[in-house]
PDB file of N, CA and C in Angstrom:
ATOM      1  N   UNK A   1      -8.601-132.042   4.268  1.00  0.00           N
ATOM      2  CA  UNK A   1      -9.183-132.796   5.374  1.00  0.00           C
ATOM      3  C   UNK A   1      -8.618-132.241   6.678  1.00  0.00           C
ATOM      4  N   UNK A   2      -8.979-132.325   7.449  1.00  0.00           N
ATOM      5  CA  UNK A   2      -8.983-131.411   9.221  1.00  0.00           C
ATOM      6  C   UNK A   2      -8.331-132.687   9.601  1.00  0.00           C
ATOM      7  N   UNK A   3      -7.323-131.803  10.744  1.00  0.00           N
ATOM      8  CA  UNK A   3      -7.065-132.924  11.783  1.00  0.00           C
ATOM      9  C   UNK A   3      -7.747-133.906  12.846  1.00  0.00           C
ATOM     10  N   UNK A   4      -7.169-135.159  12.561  1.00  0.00           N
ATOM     11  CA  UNK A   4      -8.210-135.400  13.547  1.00  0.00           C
ATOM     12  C   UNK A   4      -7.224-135.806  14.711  1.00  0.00           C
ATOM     13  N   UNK A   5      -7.868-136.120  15.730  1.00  0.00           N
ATOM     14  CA  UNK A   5      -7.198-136.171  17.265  1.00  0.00           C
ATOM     15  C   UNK A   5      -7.402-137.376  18.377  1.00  0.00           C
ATOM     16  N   UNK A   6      -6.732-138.310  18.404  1.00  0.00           N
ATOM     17  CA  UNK A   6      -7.575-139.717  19.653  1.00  0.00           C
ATOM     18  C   UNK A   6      -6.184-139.479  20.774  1.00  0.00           C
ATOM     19  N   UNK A   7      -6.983-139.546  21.890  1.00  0.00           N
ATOM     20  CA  UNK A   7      -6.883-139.363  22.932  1.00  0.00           C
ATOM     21  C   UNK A   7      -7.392-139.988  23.902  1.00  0.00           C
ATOM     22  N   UNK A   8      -6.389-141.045  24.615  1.00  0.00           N
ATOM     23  CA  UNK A   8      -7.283-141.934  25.850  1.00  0.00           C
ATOM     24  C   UNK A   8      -7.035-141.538  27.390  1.00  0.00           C
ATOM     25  N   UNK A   9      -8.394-141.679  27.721  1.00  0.00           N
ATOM     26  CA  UNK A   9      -8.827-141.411  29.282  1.00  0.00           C
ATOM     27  C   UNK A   9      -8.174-141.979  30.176  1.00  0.00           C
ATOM     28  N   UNK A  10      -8.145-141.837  31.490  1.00  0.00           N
ATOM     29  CA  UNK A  10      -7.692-142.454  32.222  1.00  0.00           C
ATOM     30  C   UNK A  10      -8.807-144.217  32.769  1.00  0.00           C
ATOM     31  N   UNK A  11      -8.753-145.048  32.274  1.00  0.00           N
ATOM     32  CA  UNK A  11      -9.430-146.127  32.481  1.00  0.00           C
ATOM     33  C   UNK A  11     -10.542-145.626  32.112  1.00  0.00           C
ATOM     34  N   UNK A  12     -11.140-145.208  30.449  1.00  0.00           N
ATOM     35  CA  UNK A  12     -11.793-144.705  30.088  1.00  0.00           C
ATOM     36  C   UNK A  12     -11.921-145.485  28.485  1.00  0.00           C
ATOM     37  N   UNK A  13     -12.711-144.181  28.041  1.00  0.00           N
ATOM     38  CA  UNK A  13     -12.526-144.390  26.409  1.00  0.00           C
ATOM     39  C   UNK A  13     -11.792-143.619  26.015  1.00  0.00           C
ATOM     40  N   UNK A  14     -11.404-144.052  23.977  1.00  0.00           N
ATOM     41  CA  UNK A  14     -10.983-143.104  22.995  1.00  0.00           C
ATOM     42  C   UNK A  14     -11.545-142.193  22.962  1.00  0.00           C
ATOM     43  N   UNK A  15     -11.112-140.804  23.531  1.00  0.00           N
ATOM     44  CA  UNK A  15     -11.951-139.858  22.703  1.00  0.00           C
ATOM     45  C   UNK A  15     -11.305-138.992  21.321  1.00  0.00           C
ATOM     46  N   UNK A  16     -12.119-139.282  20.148  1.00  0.00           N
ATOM     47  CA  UNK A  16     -12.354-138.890  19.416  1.00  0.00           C
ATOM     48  C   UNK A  16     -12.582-137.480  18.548  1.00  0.00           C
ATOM     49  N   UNK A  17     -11.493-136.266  18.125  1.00  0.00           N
ATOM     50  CA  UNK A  17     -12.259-135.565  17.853  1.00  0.00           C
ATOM     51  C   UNK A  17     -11.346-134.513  16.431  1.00  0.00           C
ATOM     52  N   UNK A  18     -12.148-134.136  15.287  1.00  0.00           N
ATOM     53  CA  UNK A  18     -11.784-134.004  14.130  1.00  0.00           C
ATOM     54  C   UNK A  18     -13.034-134.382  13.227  1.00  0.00           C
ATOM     55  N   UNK A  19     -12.771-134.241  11.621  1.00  0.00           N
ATOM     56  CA  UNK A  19     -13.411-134.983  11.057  1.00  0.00           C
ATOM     57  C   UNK A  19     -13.478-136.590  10.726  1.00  0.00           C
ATOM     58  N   UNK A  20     -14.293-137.579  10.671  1.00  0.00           N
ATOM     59  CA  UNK A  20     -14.032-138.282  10.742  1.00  0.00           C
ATOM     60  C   UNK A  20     -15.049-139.341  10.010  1.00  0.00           C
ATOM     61  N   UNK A  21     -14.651-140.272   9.463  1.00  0.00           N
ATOM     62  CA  UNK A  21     -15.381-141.755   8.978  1.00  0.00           C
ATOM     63  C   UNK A  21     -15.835-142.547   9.400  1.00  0.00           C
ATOM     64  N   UNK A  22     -16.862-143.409  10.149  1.00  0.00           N
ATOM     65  CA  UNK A  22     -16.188-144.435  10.956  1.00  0.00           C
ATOM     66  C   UNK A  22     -17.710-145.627   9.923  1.00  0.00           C
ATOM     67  N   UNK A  23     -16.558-146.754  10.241  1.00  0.00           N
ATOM     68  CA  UNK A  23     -17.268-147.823   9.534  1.00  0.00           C
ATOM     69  C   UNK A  23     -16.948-149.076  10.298  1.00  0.00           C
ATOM     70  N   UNK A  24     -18.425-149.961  10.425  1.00  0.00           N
ATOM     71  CA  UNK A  24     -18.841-151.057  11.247  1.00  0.00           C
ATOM     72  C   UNK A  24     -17.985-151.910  10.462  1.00  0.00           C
ATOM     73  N   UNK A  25     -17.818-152.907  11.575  1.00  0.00           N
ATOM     74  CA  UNK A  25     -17.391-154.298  10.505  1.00  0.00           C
ATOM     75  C   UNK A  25     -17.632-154.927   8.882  1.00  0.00           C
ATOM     76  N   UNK A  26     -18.742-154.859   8.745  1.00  0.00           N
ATOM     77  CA  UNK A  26     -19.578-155.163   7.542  1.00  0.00           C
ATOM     78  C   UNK A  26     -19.290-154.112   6.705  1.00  0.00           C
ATOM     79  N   UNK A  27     -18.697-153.219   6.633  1.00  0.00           N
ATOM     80  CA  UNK A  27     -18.382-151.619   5.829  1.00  0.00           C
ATOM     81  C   UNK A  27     -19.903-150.671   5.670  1.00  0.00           C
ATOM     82  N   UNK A  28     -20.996-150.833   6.616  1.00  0.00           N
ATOM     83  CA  UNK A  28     -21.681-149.786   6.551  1.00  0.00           C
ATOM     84  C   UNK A  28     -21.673-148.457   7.507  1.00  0.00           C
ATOM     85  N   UNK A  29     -21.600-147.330   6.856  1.00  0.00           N
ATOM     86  CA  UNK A  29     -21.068-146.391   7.432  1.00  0.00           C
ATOM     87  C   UNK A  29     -21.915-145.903   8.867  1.00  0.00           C
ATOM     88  N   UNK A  30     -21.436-145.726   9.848  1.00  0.00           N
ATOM     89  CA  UNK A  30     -21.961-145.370  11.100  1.00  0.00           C
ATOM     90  C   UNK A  30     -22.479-143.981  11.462  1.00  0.00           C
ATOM     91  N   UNK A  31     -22.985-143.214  11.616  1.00  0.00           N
ATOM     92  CA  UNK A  31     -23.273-141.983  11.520  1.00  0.00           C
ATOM     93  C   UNK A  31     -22.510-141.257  12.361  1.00  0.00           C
ATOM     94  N   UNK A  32     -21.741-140.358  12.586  1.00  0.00           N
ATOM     95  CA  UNK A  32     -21.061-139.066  13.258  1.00  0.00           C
ATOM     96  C   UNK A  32     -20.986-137.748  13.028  1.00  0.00           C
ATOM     97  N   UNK A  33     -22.178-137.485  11.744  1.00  0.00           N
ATOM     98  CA  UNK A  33     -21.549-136.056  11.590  1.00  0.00           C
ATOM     99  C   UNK A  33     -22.408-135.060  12.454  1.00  0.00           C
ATOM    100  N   UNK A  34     -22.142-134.099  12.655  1.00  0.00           N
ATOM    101  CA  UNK A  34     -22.696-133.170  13.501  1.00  0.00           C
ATOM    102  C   UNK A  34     -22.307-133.406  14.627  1.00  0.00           C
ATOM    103  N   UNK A  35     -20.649-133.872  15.299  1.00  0.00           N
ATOM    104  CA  UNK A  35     -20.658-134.811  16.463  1.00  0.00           C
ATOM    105  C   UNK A  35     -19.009-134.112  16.405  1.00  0.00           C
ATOM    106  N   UNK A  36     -18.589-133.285  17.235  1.00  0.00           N
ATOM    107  CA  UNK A  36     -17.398-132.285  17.608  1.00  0.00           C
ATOM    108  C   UNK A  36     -16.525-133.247  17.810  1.00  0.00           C
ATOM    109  N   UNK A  37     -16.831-134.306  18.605  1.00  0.00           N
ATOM    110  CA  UNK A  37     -15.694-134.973  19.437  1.00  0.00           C
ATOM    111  C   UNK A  37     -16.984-136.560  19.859  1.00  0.00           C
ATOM    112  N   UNK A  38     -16.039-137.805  19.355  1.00  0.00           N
ATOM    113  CA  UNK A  38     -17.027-138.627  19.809  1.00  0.00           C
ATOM    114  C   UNK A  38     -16.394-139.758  20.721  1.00  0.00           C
ATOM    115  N   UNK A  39     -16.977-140.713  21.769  1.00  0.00           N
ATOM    116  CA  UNK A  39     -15.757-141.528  22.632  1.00  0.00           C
ATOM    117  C   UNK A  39     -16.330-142.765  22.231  1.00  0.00           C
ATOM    118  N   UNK A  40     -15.349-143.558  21.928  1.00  0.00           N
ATOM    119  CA  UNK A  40     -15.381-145.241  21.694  1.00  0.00           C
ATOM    120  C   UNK A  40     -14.904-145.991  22.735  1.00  0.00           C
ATOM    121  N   UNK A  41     -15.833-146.592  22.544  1.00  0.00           N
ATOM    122  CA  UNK A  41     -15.292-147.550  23.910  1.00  0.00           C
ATOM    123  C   UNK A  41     -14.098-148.924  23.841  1.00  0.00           C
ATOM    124  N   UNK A  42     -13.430-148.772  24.670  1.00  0.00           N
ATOM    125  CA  UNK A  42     -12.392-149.792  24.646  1.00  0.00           C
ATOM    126  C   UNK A  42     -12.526-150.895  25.799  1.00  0.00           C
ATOM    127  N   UNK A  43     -13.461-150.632  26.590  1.00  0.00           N
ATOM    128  CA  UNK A  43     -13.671-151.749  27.461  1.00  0.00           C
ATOM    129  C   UNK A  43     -14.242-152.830  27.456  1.00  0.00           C
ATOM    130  N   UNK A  44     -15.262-152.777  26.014  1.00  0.00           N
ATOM    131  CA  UNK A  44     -15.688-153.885  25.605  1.00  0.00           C
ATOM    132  C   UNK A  44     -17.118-154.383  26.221  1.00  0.00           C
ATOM    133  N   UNK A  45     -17.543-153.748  27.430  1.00  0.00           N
ATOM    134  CA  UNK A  45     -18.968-153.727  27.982  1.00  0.00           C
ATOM    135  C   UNK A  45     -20.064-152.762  27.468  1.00  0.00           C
ATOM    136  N   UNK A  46     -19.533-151.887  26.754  1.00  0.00           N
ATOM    137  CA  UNK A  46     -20.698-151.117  26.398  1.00  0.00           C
ATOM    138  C   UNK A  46     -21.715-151.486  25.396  1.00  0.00           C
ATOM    139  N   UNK A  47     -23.191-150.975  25.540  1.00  0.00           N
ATOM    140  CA  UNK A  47     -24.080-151.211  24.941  1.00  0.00           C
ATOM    141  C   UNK A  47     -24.294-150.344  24.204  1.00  0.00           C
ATOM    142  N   UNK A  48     -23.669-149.614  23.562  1.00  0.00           N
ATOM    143  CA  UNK A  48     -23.740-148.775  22.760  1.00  0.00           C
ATOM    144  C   UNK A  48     -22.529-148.772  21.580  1.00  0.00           C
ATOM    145  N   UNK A  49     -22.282-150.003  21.554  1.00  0.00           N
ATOM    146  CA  UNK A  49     -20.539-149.916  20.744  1.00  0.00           C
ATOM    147  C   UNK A  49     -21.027-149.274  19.645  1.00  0.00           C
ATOM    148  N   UNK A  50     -19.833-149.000  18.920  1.00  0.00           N
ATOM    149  CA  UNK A  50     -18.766-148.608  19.189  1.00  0.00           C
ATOM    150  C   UNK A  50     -18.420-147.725  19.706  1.00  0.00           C
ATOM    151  N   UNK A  51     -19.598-146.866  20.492  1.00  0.00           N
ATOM    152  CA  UNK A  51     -19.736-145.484  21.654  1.00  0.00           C
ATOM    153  C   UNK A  51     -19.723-146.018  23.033  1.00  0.00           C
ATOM    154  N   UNK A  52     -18.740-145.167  23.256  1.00  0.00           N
ATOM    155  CA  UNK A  52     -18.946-145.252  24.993  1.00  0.00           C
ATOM    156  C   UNK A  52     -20.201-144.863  25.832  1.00  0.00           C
ATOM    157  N   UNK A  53     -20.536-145.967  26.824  1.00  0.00           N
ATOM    158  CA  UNK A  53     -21.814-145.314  27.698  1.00  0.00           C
ATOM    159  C   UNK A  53     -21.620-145.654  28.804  1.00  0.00           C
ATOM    160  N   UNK A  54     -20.028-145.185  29.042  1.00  0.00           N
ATOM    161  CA  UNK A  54     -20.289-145.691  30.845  1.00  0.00           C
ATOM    162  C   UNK A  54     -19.795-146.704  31.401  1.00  0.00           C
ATOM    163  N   UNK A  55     -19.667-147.527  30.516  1.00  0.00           N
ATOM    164  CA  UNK A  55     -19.897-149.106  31.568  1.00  0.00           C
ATOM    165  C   UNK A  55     -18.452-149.418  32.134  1.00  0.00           C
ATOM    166  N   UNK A  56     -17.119-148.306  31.552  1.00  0.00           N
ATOM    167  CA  UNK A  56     -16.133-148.898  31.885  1.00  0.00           C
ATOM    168  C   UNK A  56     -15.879-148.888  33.298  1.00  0.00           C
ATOM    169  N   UNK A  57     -16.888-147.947  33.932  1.00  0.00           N
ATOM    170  CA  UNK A  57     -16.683-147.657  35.421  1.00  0.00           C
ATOM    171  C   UNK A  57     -17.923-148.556  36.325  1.00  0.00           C
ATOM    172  N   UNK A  58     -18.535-148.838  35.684  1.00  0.00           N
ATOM    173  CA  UNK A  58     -19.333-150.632  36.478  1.00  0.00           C
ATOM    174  C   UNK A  58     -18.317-151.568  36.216  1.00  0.00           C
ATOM    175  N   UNK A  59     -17.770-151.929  35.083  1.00  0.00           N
ATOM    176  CA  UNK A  59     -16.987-153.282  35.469  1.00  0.00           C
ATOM    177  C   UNK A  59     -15.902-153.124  35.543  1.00  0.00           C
ATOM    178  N   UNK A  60     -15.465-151.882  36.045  1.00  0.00           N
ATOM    179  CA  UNK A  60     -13.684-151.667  36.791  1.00  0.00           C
ATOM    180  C   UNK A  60     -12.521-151.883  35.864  1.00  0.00           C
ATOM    181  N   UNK A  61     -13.088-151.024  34.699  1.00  0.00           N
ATOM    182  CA  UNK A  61     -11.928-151.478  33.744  1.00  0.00           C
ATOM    183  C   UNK A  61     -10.757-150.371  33.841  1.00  0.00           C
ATOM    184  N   UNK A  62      -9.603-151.203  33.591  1.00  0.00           N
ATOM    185  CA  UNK A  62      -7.907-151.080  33.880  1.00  0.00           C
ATOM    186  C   UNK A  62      -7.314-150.969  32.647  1.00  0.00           C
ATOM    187  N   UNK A  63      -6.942-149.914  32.468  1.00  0.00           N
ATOM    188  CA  UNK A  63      -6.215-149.451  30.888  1.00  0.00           C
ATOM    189  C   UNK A  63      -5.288-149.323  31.762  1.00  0.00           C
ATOM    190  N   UNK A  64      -3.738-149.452  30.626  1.00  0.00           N
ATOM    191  CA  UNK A  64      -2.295-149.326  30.538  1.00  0.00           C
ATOM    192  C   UNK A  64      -2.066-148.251  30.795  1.00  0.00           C
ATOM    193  N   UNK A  65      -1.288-148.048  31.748  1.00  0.00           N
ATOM    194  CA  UNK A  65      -0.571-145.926  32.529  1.00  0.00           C
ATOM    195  C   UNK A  65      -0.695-145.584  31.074  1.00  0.00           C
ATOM    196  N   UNK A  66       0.143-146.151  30.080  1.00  0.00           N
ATOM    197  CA  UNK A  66       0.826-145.435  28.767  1.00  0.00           C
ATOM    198  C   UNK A  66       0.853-146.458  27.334  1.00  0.00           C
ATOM    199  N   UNK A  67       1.051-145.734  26.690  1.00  0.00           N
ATOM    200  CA  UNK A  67       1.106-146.652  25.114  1.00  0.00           C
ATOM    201  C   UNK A  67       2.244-147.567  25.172  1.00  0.00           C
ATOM    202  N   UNK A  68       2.204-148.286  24.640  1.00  0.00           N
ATOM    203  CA  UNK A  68       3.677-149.297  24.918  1.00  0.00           C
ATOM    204  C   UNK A  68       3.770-149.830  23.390  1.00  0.00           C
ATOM    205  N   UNK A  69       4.827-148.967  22.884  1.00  0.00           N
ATOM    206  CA  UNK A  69       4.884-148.827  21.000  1.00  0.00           C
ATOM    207  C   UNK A  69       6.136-150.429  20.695  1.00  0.00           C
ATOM    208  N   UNK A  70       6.153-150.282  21.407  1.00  0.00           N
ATOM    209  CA  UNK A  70       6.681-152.464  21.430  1.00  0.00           C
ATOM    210  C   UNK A  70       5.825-152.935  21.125  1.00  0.00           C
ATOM    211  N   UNK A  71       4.192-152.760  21.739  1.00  0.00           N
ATOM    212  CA  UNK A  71       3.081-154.067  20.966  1.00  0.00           C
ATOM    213  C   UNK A  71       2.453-153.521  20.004  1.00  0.00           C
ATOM    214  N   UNK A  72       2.835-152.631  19.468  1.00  0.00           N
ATOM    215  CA  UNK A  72       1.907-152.287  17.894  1.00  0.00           C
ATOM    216  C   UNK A  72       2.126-153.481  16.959  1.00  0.00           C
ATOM    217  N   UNK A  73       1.002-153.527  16.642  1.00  0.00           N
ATOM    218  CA  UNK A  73       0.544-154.224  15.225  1.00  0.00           C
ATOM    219  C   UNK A  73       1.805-153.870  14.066  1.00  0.00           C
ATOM    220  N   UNK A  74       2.127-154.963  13.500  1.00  0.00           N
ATOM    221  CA  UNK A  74       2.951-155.108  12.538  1.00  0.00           C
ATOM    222  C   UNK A  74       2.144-154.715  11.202  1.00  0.00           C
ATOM    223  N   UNK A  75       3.213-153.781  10.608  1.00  0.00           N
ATOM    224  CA  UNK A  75       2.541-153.848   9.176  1.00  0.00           C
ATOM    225  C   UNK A  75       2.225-155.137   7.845  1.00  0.00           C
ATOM    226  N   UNK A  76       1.244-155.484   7.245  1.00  0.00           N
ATOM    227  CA  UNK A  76       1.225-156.641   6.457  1.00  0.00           C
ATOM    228  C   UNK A  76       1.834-156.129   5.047  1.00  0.00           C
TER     229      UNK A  76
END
């Protein structure tokens, strides 16, 4: 399996890029292949979820300077 790579924008999206899986809530698989590098959106306005289209820069969205590995999710 190839590496894969996420990488966030500056008040942007994930971008995405490697091979990769991606699956909706419900576990049906989402389509990506033929797709180098793909961006998810983290702002939560887009109409295209789980793809970015933009919208983080209409509603002025504010991502964190940096990762802050204090609030990661605990393992169950």
């Amino acid at each position: 399996m190839s590496e894969v790579i996420i990488r966030t924008t500056p008040n942007g999206p994930y971008l995405v890029e490697g091979s990769i899986q991606l699956y909706d809530s419900v576990g049906a698989k989402v389509p990506t292949e033929g797709r180098a590098k793909i961006a998810l959106c983290r702002c939560g306005a887009s109409s295209t979820k789980p793809f970015c289209d933009g919208s983080h820069s209409r509603v002025g969205f504010q991502a964190a300077e940096a990762a802050n590995p204090q609030s990661a999710e605990k393992s169950k």
